[in-house]
Protein backbone atom coordinates (compact mmCIF):
# COMPACT_ATOMS: atom_id res chain seq x y z
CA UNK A 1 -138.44 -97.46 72.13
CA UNK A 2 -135.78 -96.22 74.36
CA UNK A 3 -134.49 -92.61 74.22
CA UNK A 4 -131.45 -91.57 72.23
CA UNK A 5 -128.59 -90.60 74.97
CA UNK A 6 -127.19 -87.49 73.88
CA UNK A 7 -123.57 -86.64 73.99
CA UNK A 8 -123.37 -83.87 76.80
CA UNK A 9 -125.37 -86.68 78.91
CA UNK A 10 -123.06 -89.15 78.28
CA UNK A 11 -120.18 -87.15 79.46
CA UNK A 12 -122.27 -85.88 82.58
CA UNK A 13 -122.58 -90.00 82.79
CA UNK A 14 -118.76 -90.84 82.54
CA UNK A 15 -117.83 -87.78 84.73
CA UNK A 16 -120.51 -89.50 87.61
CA UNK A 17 -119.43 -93.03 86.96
CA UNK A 18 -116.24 -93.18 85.48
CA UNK A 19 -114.54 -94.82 83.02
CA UNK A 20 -115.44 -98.56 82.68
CA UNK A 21 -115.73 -101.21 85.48
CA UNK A 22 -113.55 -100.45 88.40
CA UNK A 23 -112.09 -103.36 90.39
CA UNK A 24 -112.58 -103.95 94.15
CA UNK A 25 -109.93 -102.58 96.01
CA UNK A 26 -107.45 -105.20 97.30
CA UNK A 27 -108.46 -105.89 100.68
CA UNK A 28 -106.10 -104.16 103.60
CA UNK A 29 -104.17 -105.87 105.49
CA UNK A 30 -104.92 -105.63 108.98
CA UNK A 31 -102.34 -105.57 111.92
CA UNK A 32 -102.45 -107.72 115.27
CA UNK A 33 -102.40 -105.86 118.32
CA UNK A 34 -101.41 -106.62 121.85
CA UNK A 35 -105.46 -107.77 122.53
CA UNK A 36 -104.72 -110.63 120.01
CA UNK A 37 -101.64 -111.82 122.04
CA UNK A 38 -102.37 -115.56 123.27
CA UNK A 39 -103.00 -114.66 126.64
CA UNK A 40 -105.84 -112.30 126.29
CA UNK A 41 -107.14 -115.43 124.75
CA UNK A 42 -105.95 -117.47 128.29
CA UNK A 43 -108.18 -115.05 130.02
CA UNK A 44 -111.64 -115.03 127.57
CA UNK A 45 -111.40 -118.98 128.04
CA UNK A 46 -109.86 -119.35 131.60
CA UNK A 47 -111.88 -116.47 133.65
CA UNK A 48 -114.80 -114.64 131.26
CA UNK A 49 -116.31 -118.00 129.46
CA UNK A 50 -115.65 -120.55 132.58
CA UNK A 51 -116.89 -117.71 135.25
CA UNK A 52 -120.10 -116.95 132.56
CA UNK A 53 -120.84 -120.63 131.88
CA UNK A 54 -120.57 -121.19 135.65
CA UNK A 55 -123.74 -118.23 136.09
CA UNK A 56 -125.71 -119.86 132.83
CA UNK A 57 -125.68 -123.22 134.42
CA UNK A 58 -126.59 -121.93 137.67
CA UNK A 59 -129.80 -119.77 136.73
CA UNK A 60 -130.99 -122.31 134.24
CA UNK A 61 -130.60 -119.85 131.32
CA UNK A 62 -131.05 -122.43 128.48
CA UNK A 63 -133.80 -120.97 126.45
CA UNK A 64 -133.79 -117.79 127.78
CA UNK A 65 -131.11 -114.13 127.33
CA UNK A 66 -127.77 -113.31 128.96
CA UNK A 67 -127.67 -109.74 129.13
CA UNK A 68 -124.30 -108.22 128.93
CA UNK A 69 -122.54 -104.92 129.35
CA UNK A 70 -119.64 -104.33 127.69
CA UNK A 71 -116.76 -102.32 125.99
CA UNK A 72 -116.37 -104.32 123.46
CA UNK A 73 -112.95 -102.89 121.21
CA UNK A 74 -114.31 -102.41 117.33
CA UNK A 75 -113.76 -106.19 116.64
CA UNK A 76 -116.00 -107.23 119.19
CA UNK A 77 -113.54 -110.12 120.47
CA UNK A 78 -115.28 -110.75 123.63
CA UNK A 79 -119.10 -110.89 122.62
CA UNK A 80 -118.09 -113.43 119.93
CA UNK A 81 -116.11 -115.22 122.06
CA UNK A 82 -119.08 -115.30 124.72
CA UNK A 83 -121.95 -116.63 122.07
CA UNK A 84 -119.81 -118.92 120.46
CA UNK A 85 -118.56 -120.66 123.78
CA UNK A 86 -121.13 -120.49 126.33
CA UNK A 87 -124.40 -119.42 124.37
CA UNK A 88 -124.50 -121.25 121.40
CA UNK A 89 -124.30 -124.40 123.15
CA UNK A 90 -126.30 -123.79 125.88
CA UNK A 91 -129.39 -122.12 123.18
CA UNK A 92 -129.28 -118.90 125.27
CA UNK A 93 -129.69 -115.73 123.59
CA UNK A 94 -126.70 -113.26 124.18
CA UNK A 95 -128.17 -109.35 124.17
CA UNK A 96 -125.71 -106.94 124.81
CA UNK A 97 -124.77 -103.53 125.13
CA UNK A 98 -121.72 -101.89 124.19
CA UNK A 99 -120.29 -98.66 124.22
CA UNK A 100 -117.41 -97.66 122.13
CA UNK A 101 -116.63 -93.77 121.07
CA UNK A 102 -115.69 -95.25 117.70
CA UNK A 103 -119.81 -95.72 116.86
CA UNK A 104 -119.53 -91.87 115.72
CA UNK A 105 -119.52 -91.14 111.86
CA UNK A 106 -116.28 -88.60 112.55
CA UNK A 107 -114.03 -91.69 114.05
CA UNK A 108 -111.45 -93.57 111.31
CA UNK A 109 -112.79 -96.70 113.00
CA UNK A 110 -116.47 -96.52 112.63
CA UNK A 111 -117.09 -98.58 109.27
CA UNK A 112 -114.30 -101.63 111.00
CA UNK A 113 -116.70 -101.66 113.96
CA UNK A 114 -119.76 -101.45 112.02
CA UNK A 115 -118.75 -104.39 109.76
CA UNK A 116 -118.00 -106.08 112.68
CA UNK A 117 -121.29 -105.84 114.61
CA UNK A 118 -123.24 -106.43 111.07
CA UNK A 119 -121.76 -109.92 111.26
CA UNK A 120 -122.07 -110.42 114.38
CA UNK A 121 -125.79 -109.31 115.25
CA UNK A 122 -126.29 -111.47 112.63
CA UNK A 123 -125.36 -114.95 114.59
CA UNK A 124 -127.91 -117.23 115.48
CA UNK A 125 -127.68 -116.42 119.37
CA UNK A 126 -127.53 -112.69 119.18
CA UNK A 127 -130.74 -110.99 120.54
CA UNK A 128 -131.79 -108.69 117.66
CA UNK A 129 -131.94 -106.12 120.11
CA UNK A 130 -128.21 -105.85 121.06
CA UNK A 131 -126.32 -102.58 120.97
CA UNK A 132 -123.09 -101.04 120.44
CA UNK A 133 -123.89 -97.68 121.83
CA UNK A 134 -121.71 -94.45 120.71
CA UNK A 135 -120.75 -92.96 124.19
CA UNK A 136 -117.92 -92.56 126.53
CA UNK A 137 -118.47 -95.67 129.29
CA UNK A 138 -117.65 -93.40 132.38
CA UNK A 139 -120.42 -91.26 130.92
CA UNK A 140 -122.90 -93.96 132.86
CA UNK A 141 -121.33 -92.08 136.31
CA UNK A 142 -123.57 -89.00 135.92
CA UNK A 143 -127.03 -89.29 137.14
CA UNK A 144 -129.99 -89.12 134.49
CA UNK A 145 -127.56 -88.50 131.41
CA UNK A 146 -128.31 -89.99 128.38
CA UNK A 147 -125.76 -92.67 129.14
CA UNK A 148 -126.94 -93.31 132.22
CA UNK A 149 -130.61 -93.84 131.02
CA UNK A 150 -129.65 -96.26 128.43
CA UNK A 151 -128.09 -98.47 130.99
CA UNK A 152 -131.06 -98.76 133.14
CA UNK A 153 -133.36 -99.25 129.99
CA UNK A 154 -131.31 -102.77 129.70
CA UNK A 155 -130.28 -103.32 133.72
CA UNK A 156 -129.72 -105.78 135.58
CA UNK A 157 -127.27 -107.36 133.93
CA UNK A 158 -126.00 -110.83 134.18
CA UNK A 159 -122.54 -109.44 133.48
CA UNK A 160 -120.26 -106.58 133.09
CA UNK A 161 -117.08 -106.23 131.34
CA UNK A 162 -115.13 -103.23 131.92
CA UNK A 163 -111.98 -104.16 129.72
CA UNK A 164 -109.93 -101.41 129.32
CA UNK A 165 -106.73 -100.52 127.78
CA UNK A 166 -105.56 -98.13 130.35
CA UNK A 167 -106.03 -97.71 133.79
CA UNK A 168 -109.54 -97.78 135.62
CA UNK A 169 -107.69 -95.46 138.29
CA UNK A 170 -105.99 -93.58 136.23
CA UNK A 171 -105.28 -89.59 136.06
CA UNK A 172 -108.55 -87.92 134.81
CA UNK A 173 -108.31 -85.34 132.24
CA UNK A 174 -110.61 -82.07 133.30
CA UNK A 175 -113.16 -82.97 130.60
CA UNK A 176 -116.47 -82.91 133.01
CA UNK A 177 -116.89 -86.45 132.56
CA UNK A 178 -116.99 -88.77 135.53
CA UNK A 179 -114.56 -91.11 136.51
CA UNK A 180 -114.97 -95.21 136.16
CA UNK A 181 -115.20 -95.17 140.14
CA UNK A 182 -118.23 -93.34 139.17
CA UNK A 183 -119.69 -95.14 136.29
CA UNK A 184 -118.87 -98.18 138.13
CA UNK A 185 -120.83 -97.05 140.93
CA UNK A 186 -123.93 -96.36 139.40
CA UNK A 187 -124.40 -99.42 137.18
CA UNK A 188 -124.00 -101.34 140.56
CA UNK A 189 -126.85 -99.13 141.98
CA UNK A 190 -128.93 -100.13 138.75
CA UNK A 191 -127.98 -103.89 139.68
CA UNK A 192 -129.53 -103.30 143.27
CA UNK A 193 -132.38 -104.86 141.53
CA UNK A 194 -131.70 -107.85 139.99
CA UNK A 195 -133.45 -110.97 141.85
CA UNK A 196 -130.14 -113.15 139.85
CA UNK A 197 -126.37 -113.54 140.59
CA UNK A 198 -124.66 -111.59 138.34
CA UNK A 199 -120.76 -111.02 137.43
CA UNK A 200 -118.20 -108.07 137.36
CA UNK A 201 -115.25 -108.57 135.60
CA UNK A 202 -112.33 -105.50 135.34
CA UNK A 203 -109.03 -105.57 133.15
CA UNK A 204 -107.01 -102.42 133.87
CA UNK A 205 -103.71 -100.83 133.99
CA UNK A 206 -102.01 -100.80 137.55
CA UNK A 207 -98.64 -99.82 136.70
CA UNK A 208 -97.54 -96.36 138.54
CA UNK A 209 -98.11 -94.40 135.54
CA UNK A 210 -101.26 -95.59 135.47
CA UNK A 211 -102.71 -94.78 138.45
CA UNK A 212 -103.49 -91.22 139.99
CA UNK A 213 -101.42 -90.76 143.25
CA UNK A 214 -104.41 -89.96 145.10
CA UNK A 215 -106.31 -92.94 144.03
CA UNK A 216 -103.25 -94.99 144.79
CA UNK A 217 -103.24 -93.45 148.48
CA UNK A 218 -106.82 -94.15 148.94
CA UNK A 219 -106.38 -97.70 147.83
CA UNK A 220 -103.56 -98.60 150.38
CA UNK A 221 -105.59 -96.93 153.19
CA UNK A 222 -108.75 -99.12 152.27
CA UNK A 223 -106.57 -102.49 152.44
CA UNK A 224 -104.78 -101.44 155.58
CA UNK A 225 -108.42 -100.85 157.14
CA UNK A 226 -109.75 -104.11 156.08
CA UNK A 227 -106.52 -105.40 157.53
CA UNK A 228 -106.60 -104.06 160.76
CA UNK A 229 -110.49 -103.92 161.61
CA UNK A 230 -111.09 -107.76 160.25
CA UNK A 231 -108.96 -110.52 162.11
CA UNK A 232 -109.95 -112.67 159.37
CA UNK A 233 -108.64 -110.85 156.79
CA UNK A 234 -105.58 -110.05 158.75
CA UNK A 235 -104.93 -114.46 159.36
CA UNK A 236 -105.29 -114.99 155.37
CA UNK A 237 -103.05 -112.01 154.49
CA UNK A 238 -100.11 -113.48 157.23
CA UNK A 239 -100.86 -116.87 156.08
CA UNK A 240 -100.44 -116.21 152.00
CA UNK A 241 -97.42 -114.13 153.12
CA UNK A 242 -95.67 -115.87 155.37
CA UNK A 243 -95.77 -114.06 157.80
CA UNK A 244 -97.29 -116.53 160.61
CA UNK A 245 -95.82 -115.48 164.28
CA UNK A 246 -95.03 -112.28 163.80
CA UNK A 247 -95.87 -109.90 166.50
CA UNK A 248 -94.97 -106.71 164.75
CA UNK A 249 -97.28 -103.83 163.60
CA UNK A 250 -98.25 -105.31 159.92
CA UNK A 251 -97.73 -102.10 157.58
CA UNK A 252 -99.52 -103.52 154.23
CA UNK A 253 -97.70 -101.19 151.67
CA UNK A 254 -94.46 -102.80 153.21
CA UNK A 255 -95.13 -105.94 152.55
CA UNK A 256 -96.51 -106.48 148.96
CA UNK A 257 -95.46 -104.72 146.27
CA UNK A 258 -97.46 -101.83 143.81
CA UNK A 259 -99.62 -103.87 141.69
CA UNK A 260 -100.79 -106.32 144.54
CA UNK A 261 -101.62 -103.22 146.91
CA UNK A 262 -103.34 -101.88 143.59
CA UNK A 263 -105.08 -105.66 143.69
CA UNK A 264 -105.82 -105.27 147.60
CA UNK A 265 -107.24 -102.00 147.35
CA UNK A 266 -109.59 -102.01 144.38
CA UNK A 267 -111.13 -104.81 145.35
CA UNK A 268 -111.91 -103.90 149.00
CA UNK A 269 -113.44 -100.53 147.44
CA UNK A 270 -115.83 -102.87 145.39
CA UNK A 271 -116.62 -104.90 148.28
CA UNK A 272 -117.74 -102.14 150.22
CA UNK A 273 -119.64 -100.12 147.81
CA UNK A 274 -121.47 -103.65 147.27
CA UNK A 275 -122.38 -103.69 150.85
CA UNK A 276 -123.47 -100.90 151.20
CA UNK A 277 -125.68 -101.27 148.18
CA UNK A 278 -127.22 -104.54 148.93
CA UNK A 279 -124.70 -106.83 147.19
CA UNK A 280 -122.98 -109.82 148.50
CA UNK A 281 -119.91 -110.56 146.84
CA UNK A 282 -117.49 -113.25 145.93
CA UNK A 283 -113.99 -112.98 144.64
CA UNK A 284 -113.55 -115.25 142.12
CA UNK A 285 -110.03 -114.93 140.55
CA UNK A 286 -107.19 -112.34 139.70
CA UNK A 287 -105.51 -113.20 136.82
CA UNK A 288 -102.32 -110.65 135.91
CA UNK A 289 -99.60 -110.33 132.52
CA UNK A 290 -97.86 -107.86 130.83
CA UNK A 291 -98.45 -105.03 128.04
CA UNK A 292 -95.42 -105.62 126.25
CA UNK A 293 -93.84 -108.87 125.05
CA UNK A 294 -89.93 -108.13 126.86
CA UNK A 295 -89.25 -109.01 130.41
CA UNK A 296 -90.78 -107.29 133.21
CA UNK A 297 -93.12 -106.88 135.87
CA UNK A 298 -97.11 -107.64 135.07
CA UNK A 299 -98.84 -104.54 134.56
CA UNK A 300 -102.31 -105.39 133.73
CA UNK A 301 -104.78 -107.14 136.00
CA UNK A 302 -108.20 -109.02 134.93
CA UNK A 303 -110.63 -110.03 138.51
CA UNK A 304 -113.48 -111.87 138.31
CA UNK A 305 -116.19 -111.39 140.87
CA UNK A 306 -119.60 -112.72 141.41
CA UNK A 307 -122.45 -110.83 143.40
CA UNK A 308 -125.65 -111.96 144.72
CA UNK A 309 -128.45 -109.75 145.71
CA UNK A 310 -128.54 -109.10 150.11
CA UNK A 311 -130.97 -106.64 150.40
CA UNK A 312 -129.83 -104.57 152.83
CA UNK A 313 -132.25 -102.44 155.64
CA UNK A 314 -131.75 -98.78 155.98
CA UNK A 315 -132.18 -98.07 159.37
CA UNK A 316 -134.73 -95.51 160.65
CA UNK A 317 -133.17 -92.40 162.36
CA UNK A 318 -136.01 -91.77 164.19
CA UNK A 319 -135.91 -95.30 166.00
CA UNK A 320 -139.61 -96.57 164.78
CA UNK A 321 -139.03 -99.40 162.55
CA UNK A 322 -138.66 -102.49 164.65
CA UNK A 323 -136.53 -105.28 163.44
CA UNK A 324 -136.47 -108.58 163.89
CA UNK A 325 -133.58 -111.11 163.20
CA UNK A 326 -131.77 -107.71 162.63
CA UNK A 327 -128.82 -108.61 159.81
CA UNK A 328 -125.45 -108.45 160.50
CA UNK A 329 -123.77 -104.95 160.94
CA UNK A 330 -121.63 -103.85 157.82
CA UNK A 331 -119.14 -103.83 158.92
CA UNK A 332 -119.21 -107.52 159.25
CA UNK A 333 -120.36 -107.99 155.92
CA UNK A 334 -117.35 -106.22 154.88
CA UNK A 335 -115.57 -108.47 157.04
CA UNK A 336 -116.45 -111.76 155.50
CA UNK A 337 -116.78 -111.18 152.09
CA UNK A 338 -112.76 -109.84 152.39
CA UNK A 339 -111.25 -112.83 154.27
CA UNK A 340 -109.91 -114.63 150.81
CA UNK A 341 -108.93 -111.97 149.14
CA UNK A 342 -105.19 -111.72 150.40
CA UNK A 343 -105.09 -115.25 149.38
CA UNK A 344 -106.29 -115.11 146.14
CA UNK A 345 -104.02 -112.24 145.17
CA UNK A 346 -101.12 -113.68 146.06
CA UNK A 347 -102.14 -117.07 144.53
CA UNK A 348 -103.49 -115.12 141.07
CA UNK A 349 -102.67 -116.40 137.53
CA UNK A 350 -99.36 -115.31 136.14
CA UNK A 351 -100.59 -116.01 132.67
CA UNK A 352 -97.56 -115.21 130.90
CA UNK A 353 -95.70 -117.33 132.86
CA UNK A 354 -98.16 -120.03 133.02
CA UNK A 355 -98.20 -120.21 129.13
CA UNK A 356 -94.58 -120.09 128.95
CA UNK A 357 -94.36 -123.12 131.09
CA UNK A 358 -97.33 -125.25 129.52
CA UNK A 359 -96.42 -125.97 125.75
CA UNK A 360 -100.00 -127.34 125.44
CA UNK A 361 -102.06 -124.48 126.69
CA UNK A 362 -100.01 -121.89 124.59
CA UNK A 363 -101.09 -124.05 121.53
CA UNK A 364 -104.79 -124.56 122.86
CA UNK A 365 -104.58 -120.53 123.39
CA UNK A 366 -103.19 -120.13 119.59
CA UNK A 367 -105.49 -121.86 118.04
CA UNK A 368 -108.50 -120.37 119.54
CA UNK A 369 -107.27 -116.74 119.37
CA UNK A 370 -106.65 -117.77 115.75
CA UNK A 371 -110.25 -118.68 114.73
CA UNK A 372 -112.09 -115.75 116.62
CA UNK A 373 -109.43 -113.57 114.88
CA UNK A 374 -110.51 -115.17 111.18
CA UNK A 375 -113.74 -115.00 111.65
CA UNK A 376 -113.52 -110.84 112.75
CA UNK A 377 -111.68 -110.67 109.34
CA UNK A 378 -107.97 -111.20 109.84
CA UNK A 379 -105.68 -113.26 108.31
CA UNK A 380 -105.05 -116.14 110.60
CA UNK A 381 -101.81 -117.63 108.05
CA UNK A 382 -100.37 -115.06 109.83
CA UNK A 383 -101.48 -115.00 113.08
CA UNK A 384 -98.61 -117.89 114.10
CA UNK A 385 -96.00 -116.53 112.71
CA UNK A 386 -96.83 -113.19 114.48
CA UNK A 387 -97.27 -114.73 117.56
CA UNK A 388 -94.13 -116.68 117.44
CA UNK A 389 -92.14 -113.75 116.68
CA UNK A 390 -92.99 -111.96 119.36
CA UNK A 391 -92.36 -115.51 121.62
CA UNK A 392 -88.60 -115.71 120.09
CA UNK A 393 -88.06 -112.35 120.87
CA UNK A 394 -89.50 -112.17 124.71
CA UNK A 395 -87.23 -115.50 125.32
CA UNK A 396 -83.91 -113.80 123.85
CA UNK A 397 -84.67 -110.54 126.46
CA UNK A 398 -84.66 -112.67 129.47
């Protein structure tokens, strides 16, 4: 027979529990931002998925893992985009690790990133190891930290994703933590040892504001080098712009303007710490748009480049080590690995543009964008609309 519950308990009871059944909350109404614009969605399909199903076919990595480094924002857009494009249909498993600050209990956003990696560790072609790990990225940049460690418990990778909603050379607040030059560096140096191809994809800022003056200097200095030292690189930069015949001095800063000196530079500082690391690399594709939705110039960037390993051999100062078939100098690995680049800057992606001008792949970008955004919990009745308001207004600004 049960026990009697006394009065006093069953106010101790009602103060605990309340008053009757409560109803679930009405579920909040979450906002776009300018990551769900359609041609974020342009650039998942166009340069992440094509460049990543490109790799899978090309290391036979049906039945087996695609490990991926990432900073995934707290709706973890691009790893869902990634295992429902290229792994699920290829029966590869997708293991990645993420870091986000927003994993710490004192950040507004933990429990929307947490539901968001509950669902999606949950898919059918998510390792069961995968991580979103609760640390600042550029964190990686200083030797044997925690951060650092935790990389090279996963490395290699088969690709990295820095996407970032500022600027990768951007003005560093005095906080002792390392820059993303630095982090950068050293998960390239964990990647020294990877037998596979793997990719490196950046989206950053290169608007003025968003890139420290002395960075900015540095960069021009390293694509006027590359210019002057490497006649090949010097014949694809005249020929993409037009500047065949000329006999005068070629001053680079002169002759392109901020963002494609930004383009010139970053990537020739990526080329060479490659090099230099034993990494051959291959630009693949610069694809650029804009922050806003009003007129003006394209301030973000996304490049796409694929290394291989070249094991490189450190000489021996003290002139023992005797080489034979010694590899080429460099500087001459510098050299080739450059000679498109001009080209491919100048001949990058517009994407706003390009979706303005094709009707069908602004709809094909919709759509998608649309169905990754319902199934990370949005309301995609209104995804359309939202879009298309934004659309109306860019048009009347021009």
């Amino acid at each position: 027979m049960a026990e009697e519950v006394t009065s006093s308990e069953e106010d101790d009871l009602r103060a605990l529990l309340g008053e009757g059944p409560v109803p679930f909350p009405a579920k909040a109404e979450r906002g776009f931002k300018p990551w769900h614009r359609p041609r974020k969605q342009y650039v998942r399909d166009a340069q992440w998925s094509r460049e990543i199903g490109i790799l899978a076919r090309d290391l036979r990595l049906s039945g087996n893992e695609f490990r991926y480094l990432t900073l995934p924002g707290n709706d973890l857009l691009d790893i869902r985009h990634i295992a429902e494009t290229v792994c699920s249909p290829r029966q590869v498993k997708l293991r990645y690790l993420g870091f986000n600050t927003a994993v710490t209990s004192q950040d507004a956003q933990q429990p929307e990133l947490k539901s968001a990696e509950f669902s999606v560790i949950r898919m059918d072609c998510i390792h069961s190891d995968s991580e979103v790990y609760s640390a600042d990225f550029r964190a990686v940049g200083q030797s044997r930290s925690p951060e650092w460690h935790r990389v090279k418990r996963d490395a290699p990778f088969h690709a990295i994703n820095i996407d970032l909603c500022g600027g990768f050379a951007g003005v560093e607040k005095s906080s002792g933590v390392p820059n993303y030059f630095a982090a950068l560096q050293a998960i390239l140096q964990h990647q020294m040892h990877s037998d596979e191809d793997f990719l490196l994809f950046i989206t950053t800022r290169m608007d003025d504001d968003s890139v420290d003056d002395t960075a900015k200097e540095t960069l021009v200095q390293l694509a006027q080098q590359i210019h002057d030292t490497c006649r090949a690189y010097a014949s694809d930069f005249a020929a993409a712009w037009g500047l065949q015949g000329s006999s005068s001095p070629i001053r680079v800063a002169d002759l392109v303007d901020t963002s494609e000196a930004f383009m010139l530079g970053l990537t020739q500082w990526i080329i060479s710490r490659g090099v230099q690391l034993g990494l051959k690399a291959s630009v693949r594709s610069f694809m650029t748009y804009r922050t806003g939705h009003g007129a003006g110039d394209d301030d973000i960037v996304s490049l796409a480049i694929r290394f291989k390993p070249d094991p490189v051999i450190q000489p021996d100062p003290h002139g023992l080590v005797r080489v034979v078939n010694p590899p080429p100098a460099p500087a001459d690995k510098i050299c080739a690995q450059s000679r498109t680049v001009p080209r491919r800057v100048n001949n990058r992606a517009r994407v706003d543009e390009l979706l303005r001008s094709q009707a069908e792949e602004f709809e094909k970008c919709i759509q998608a964008s649309s169905k990754l955004l319902s199934a990370a919990g949005y309301d995609a009745s209104r995804y359309r609309d939202w879009v298309m308001q934004e659309y109306d207004e860019s048009k009347a600004a021009q």
